[in-house]
C-alpha atoms as a PDB file:
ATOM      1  CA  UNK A   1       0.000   0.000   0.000  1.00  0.00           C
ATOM      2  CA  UNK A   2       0.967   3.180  -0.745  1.00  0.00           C
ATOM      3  CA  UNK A   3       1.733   5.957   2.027  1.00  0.00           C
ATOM      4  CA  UNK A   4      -0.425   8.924   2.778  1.00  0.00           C
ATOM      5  CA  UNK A   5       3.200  11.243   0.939  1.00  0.00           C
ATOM      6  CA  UNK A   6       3.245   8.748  -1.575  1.00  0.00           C
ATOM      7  CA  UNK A   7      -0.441   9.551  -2.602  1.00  0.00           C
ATOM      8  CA  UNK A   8       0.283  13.484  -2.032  1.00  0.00           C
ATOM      9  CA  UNK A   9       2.946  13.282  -4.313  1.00  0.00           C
ATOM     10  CA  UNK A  10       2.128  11.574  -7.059  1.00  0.00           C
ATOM     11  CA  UNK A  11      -0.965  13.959  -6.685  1.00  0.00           C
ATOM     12  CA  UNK A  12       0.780  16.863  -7.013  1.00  0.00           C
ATOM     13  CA  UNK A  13       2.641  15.306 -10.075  1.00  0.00           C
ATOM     14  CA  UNK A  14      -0.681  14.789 -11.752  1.00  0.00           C
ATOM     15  CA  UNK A  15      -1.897  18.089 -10.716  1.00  0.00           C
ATOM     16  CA  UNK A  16       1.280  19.867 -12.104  1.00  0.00           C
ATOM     17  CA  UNK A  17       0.912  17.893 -15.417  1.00  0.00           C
ATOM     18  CA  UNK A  18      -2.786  18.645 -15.782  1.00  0.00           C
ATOM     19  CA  UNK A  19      -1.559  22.574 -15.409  1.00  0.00           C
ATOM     20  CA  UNK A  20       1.060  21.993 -17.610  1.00  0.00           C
ATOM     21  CA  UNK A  21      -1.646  20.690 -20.258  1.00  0.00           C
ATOM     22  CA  UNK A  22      -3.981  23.215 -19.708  1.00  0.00           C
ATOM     23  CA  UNK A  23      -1.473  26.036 -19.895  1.00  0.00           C
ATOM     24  CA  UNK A  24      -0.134  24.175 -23.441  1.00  0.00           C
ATOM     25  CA  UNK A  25      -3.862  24.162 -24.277  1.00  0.00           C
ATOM     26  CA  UNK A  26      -4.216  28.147 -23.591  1.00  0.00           C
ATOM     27  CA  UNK A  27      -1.210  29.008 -24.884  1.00  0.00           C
ATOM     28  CA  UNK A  28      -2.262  26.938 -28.268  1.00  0.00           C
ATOM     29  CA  UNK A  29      -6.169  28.785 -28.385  1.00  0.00           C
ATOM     30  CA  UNK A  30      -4.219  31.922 -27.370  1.00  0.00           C
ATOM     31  CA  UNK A  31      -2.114  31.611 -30.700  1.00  0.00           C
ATOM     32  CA  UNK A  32      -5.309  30.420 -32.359  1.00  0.00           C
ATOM     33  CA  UNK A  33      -7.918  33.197 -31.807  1.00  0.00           C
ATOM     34  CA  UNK A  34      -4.354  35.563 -32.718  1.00  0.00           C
ATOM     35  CA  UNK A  35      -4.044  34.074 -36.227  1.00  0.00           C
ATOM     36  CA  UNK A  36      -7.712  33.811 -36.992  1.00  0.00           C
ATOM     37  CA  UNK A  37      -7.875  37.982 -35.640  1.00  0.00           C
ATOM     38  CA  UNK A  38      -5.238  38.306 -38.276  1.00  0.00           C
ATOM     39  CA  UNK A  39      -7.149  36.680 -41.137  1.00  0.00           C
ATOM     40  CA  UNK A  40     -10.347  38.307 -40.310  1.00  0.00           C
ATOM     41  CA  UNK A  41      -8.275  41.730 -40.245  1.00  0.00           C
ATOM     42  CA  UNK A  42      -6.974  40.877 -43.593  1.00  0.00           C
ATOM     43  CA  UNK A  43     -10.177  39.553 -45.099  1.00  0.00           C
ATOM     44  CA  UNK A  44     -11.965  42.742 -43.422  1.00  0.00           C
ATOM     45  CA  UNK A  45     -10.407  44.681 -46.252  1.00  0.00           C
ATOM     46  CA  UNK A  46     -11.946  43.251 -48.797  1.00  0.00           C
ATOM     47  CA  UNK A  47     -15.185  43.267 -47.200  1.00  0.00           C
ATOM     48  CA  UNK A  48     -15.141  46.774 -46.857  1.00  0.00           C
ATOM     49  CA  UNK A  49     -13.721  46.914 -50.769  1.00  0.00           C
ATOM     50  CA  UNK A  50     -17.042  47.978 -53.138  1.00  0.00           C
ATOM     51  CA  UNK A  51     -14.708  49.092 -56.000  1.00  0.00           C
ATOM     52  CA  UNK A  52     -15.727  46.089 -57.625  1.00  0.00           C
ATOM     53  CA  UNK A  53     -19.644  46.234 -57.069  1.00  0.00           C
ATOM     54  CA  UNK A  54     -19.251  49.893 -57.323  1.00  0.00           C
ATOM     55  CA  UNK A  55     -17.506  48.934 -61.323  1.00  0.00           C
ATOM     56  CA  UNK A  56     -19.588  46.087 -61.750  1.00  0.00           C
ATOM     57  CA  UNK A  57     -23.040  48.582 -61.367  1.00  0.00           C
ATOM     58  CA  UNK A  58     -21.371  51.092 -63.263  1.00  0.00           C
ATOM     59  CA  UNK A  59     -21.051  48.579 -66.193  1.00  0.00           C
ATOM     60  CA  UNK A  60     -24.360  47.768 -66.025  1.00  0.00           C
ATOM     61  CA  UNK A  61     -25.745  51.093 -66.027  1.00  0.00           C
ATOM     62  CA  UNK A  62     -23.450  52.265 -69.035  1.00  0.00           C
ATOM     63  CA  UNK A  63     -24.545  48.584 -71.364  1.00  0.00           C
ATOM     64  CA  UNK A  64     -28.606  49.678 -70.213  1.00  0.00           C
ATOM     65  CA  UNK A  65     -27.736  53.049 -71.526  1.00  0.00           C
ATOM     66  CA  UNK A  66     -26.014  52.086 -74.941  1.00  0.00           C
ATOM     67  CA  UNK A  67     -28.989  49.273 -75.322  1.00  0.00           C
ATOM     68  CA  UNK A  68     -31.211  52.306 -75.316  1.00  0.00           C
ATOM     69  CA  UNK A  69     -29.427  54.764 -77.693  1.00  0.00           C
ATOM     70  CA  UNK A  70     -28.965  51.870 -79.847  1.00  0.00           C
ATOM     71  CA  UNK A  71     -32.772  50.925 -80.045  1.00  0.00           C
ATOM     72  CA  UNK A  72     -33.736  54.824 -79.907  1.00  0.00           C
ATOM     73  CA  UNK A  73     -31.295  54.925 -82.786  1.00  0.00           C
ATOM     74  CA  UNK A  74     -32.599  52.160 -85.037  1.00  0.00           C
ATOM     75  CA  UNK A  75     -36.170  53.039 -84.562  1.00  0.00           C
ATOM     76  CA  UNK A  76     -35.600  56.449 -86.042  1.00  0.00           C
ATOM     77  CA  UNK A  77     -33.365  55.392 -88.704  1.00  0.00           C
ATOM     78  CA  UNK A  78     -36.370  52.732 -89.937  1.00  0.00           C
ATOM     79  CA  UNK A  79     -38.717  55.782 -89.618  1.00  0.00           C
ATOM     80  CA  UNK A  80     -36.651  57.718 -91.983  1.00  0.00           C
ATOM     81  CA  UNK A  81     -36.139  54.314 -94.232  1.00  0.00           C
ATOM     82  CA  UNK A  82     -40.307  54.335 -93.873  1.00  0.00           C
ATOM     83  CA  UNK A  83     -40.209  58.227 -94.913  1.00  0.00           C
ATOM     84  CA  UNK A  84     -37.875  57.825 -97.405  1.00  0.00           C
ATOM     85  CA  UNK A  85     -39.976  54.299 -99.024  1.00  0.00           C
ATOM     86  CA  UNK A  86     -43.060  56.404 -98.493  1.00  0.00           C
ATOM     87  CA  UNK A  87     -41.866  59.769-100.161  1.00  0.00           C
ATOM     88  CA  UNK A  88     -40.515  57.528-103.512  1.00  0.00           C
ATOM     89  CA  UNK A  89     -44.457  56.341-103.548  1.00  0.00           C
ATOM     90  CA  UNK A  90     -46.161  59.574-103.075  1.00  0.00           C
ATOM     91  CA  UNK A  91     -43.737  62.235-105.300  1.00  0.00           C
ATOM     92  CA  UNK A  92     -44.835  59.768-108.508  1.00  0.00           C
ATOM     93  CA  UNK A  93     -48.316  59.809-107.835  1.00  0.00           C
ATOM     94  CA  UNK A  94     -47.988  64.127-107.072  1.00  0.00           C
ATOM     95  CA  UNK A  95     -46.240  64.397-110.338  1.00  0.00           C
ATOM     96  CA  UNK A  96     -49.037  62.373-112.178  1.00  0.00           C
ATOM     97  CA  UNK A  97     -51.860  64.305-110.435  1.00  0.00           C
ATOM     98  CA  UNK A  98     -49.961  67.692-111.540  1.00  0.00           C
ATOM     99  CA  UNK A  99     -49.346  66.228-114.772  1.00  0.00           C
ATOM    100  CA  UNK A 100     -53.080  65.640-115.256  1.00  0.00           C
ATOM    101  CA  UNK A 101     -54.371  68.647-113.513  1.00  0.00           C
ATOM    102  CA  UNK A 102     -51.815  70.644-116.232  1.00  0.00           C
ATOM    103  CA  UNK A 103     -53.474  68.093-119.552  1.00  0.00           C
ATOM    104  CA  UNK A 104     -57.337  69.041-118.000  1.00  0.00           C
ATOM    105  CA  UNK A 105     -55.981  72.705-117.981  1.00  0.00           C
ATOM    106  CA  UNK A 106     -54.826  72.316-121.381  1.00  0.00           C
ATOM    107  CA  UNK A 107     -57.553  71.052-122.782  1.00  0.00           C
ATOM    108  CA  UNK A 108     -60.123  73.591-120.904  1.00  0.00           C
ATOM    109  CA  UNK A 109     -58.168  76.270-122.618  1.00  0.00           C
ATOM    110  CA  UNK A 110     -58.024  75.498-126.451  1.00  0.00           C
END
């Protein structure tokens, strides 16, 4: 059987290697939280960065804008195409109605 200094010794060593491991243990978290405070400090950066949304809307806004000169711009040049279709029909068909209001003219007047 063990003695009663025995028992409080090999107590003590327990107790001193426990406190050993927990002081390993704290001084690992301790170097733990310190590295993952560094990343989110670094990372924090580019959380805070909106250059790129701030680009990225920009873009957007600028290719909606172009879409709608471009469409603004075709429907006006097929309007004038229209115009320009419809005025070939219509200056014939003035010249024949002057031409025939000059014959009925002519012929009124002997």
């Amino acid at each position: 059987m063990l003695s009663l200094g025995v028992i409080d010794l090999v107590t003590v060593a327990i107790t001193v290697r426990i406190l050993k491991g927990c002081k390993i243990l704290l001084h690992w978290c301790q170097k733990w939280d310190l590295s993952v405070l560094q990343e989110l400090n670094e990372e924090e950066a580019s959380w805070l960065d909106y250059s790129q949304d701030e680009e990225a809307v920009k873009r957007s806004l600028v290719d909606d804008v172009f879409q709608v000169l471009l469409d603004d711009c075709i429907k006006s040049m097929s309007l004038a195409y229209e115009l320009h279709k419809f005025k070939k029909v219509i200056e014939p068909i003035e010249e024949v109605q002057s031409l025939h209001l000059s014959t009925n003219l002519l012929l009124k007047n002997p």
